[in-house]
Protein backbone atom coordinates (compact mmCIF):
# COMPACT_ATOMS: atom_id res chain seq x y z
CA UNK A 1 102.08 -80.16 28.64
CA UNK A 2 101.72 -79.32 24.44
CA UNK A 3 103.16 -76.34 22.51
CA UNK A 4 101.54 -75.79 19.19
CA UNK A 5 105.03 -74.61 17.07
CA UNK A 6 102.35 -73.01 14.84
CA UNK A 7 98.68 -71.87 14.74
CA UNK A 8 97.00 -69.03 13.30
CA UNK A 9 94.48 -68.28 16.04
CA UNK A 10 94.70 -64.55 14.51
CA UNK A 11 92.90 -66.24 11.68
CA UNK A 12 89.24 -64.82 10.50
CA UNK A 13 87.73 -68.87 10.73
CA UNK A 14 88.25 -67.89 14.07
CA UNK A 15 86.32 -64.86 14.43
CA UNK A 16 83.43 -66.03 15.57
CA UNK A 17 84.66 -68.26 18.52
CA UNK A 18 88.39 -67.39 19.36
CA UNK A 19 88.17 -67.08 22.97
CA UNK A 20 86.27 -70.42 22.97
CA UNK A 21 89.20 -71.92 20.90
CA UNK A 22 91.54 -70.66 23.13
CA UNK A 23 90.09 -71.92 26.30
CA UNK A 24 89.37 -75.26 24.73
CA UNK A 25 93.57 -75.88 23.56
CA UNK A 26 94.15 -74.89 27.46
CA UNK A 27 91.67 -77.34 28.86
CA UNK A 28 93.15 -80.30 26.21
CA UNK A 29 96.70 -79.36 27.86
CA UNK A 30 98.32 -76.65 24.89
CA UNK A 31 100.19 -74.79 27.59
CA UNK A 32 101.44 -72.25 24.64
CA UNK A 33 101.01 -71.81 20.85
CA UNK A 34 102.87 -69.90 18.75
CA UNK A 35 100.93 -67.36 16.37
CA UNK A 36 103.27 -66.74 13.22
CA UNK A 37 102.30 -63.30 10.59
CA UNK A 38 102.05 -63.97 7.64
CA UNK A 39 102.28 -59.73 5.98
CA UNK A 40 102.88 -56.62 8.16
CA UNK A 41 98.94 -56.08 7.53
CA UNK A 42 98.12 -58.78 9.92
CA UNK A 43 100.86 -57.71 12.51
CA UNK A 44 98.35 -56.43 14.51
CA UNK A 45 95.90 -58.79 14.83
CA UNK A 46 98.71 -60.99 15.62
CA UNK A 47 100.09 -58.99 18.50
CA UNK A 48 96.40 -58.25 19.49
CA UNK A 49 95.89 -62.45 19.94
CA UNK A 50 98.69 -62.47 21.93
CA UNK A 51 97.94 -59.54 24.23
CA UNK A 52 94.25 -61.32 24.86
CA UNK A 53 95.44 -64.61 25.47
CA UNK A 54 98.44 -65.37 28.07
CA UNK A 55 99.37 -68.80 26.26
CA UNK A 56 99.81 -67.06 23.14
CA UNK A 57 103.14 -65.92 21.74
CA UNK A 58 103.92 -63.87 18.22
CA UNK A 59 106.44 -64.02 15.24
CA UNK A 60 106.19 -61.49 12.52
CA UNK A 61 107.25 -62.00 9.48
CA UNK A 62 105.74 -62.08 5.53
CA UNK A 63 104.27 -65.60 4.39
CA UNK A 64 105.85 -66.40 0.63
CA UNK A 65 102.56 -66.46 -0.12
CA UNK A 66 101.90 -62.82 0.11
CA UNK A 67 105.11 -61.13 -0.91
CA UNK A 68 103.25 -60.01 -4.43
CA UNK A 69 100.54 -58.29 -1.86
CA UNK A 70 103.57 -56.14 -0.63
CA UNK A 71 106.14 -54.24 -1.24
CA UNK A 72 109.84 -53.52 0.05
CA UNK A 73 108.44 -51.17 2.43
CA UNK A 74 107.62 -54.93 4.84
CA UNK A 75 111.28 -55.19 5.11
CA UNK A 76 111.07 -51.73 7.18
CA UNK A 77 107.85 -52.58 8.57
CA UNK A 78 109.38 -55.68 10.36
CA UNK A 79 112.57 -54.26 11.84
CA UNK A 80 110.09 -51.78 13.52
CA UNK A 81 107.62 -54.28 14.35
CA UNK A 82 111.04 -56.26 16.31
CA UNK A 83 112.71 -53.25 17.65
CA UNK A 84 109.17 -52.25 19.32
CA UNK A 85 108.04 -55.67 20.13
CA UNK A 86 111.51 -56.76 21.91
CA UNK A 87 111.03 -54.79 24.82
CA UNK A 88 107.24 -55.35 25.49
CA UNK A 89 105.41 -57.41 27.31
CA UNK A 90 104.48 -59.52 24.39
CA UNK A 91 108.13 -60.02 22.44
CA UNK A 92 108.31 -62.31 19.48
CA UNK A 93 109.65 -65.64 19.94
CA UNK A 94 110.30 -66.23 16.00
CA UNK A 95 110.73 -64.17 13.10
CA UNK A 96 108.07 -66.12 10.67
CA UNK A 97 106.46 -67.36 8.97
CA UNK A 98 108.56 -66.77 5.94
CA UNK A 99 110.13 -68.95 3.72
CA UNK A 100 109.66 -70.30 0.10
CA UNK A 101 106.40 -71.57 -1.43
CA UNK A 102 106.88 -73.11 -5.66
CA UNK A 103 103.70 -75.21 -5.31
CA UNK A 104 101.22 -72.47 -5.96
CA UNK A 105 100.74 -72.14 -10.01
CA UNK A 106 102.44 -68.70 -11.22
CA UNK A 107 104.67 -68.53 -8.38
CA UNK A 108 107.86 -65.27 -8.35
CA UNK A 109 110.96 -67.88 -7.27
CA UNK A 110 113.10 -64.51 -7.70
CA UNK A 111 110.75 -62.06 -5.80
CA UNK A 112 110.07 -64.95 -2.96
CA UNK A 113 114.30 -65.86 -2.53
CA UNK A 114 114.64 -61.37 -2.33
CA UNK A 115 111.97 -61.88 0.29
CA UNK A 116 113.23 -64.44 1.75
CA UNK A 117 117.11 -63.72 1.88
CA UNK A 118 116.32 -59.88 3.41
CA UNK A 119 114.10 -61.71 6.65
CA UNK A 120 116.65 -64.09 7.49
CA UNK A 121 119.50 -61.09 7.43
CA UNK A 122 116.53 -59.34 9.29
CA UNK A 123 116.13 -62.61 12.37
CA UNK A 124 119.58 -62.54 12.40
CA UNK A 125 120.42 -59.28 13.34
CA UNK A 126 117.85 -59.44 15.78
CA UNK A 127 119.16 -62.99 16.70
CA UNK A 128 115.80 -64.58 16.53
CA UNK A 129 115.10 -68.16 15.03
CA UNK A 130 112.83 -68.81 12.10
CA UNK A 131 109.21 -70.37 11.38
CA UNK A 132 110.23 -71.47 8.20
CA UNK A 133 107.39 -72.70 5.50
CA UNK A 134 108.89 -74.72 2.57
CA UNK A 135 106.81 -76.40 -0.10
CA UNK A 136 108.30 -77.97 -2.89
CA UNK A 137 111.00 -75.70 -1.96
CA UNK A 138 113.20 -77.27 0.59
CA UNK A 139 116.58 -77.61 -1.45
CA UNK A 140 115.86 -73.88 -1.99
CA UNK A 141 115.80 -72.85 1.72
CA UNK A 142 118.29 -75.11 2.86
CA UNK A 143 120.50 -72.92 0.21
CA UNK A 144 119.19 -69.83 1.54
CA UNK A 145 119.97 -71.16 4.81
CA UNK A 146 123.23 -71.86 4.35
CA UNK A 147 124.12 -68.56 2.37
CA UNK A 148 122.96 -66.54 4.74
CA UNK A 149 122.80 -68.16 8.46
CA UNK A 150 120.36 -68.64 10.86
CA UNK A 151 120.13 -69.20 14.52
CA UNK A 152 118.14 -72.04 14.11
CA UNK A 153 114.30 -72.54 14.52
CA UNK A 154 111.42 -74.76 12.82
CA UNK A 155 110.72 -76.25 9.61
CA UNK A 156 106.90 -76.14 9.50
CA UNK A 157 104.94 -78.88 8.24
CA UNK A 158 108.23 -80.81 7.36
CA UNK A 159 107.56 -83.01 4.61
CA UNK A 160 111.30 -83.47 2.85
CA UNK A 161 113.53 -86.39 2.88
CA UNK A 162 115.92 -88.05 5.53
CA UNK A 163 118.50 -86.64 3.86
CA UNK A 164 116.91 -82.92 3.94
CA UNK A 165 115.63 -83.96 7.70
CA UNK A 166 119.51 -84.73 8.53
CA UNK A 167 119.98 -81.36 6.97
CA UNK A 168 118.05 -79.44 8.87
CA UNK A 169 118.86 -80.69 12.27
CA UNK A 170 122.59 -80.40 11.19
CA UNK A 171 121.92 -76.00 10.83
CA UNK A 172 120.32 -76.06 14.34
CA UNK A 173 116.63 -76.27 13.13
CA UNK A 174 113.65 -79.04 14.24
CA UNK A 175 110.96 -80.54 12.61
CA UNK A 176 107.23 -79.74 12.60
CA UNK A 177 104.56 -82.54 12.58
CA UNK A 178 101.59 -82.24 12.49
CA UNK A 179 97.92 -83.16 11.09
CA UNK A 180 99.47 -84.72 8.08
CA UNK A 181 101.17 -87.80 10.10
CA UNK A 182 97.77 -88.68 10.83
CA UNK A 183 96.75 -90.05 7.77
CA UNK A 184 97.96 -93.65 7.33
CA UNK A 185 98.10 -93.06 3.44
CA UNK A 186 101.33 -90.18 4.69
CA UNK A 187 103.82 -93.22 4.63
CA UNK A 188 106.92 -90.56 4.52
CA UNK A 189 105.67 -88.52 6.78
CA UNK A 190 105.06 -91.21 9.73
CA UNK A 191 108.17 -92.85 9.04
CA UNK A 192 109.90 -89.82 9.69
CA UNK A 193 108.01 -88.97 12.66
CA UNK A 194 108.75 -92.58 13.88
CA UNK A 195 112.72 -92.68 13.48
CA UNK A 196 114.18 -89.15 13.62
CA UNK A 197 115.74 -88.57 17.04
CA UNK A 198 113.42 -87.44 19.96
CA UNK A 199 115.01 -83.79 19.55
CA UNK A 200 114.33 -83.40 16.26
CA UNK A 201 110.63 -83.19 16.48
CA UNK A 202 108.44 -80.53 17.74
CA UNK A 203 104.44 -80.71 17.32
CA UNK A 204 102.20 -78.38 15.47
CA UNK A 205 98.50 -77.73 14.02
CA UNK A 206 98.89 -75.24 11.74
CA UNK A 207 95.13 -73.77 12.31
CA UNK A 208 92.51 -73.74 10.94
CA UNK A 209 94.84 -75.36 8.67
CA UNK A 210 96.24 -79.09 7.74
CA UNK A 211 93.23 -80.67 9.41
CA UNK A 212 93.92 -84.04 11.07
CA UNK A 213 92.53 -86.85 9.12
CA UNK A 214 89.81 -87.89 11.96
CA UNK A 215 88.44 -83.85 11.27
CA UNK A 216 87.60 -85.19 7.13
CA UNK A 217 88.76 -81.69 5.99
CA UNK A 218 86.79 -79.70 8.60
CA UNK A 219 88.24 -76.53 10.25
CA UNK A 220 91.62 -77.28 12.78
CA UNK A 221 91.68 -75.94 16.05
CA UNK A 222 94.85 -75.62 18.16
CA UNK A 223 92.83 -78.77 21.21
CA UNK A 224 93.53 -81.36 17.97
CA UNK A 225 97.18 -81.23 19.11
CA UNK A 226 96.51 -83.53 22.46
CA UNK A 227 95.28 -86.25 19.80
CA UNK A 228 98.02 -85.69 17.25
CA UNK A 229 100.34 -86.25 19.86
CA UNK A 230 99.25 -89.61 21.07
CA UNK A 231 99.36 -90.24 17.18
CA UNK A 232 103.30 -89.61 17.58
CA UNK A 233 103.41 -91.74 20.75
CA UNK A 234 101.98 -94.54 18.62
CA UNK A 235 104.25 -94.11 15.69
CA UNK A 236 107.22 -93.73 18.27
CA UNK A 237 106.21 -97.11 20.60
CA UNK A 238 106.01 -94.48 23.88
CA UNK A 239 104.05 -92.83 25.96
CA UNK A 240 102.51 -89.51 24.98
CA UNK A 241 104.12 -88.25 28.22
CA UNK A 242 107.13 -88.98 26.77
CA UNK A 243 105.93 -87.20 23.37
CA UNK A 244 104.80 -83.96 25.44
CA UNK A 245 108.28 -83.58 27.31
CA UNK A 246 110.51 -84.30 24.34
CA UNK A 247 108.29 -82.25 21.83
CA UNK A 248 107.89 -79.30 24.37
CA UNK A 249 111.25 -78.94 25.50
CA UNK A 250 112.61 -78.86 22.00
CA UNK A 251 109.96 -76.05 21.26
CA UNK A 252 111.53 -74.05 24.40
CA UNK A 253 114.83 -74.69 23.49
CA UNK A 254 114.72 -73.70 19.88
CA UNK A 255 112.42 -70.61 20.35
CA UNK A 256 112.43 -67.51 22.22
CA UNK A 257 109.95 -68.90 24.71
CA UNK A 258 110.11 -68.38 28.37
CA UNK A 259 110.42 -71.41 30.74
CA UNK A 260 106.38 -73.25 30.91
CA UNK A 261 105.45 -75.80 33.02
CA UNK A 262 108.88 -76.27 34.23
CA UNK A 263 110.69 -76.80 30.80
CA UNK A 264 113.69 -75.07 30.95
């Protein structure tokens, strides 16, 4: 059994084929992916995604990418999105994917930290973890992190240091790897993967994002995880069995997901 931490199913690459996607991750094992927001304008499609497909599961939140597409008016947005969400069929699992983002040229570090700092008093109140996204920005969020508390959740697409792994882990988070550890040119990234502790490390695609390296930059689809995992296994020296149970019961564990395929 695979859990994709983080795939954007809701995405328009997908519109042509997103049932098809779908059934393909379920046939290559993905027992449950987790589709993160990225602005309140794409809560919908979000919670629609989830609605049509049982092994999908939603977080809302705004992307760092897109707070200079909104205004304070998300913060609002959000707690209504949670306080309807929580008691439907469908509830979030994750308030995300939010975070901080200094890699993209003309980047707002103050508007992105007001952003940032008002979801994670926002997942706290509504005692939710995180889908955190932190590029060139993990010092930053680990700050944030600390300032404000969190109940834990996942770094996405972790690509820090030991020391910032160590970090993490020690404020109740875990790790996200994904497409990137395949790529034997990603020497920090698979030596991560290969010596953090098996509970550190959950598994993610991130699509139609961070395409694994055997895709040579073509469109990611959720199915790619049952390869990226026996990528892990070999890093590791295990079985992918022994990938899926570790990687899927920290997902469980660390999100608001309901017990699947016996992980409890």
């Amino acid at each position: 059994m695979l859990i994709d931490t983080h795939c954007h199913l809701d995405a328009a690459e997908f519109a042509e084929d997103r049932d098809a996607v779908a059934r393909a991750a379920a046939t290559a094992g993905v027992a449950a992916m987790i589709v993160p927001a990225v602005a309140p304008e794409n809560f919908a499609a979000v919670r629609a995604c989830c609605q049509r497909h049982a092994i999908c599961h939603p977080a809302y939140g705004t992307h760092p990418l897109y707070v200079d597409s909104v205004d304070e008016t998300a913060f609002d947005q959000l707690r209504a999105c949670l306080d309807r969400e929580m008691a439907g069929p469908h509830p979030p699992v994750a308030v995300g994917e939010i975070g901080l983002d200094f890699f993209v040229p003309g980047f707002d570090a103050a508007r992105q930290e007001r952003f940032f700092a008002e979801q994670l008093k926002i997942a706290r109140d509504f005692d939710l973890p995180l889908l955190l996204h932190a590029r060139r920005a993990v010092d930053a969020v680990l700050k944030q992190l600390r300032r404000i508390g969190a109940r834990g959740g996942i770094a996405h697409a972790f690509n820090g240091s030991r020391r910032q792994a160590d970090e993490f882990l020690r404020l109740g988070f875990r790790l996200g790897f994904g497409g990137a550890m395949t790529f034997p040119r990603a020497a920090r990234i698979r030596r991560l993967a290969s010596s953090l502790p098996s509970d550190a490390i959950v598994l993610e695609t991130d699509a139609p994002d961070i395409p694994p390296a055997w895709l040579a930059g073509g469109r990611n689809t959720p199915a790619e995880l049952a390869r990226i995992a026996a990528v892990l296994a070999e890093l590791r020296g295990t079985g992918r069995a022994a990938v899926e149970r570790s990687t899927s019961g920290n997902a469980v564990s660390t999100l608001r997901l309901p017990a699947i395929g016996g992980e409890t």
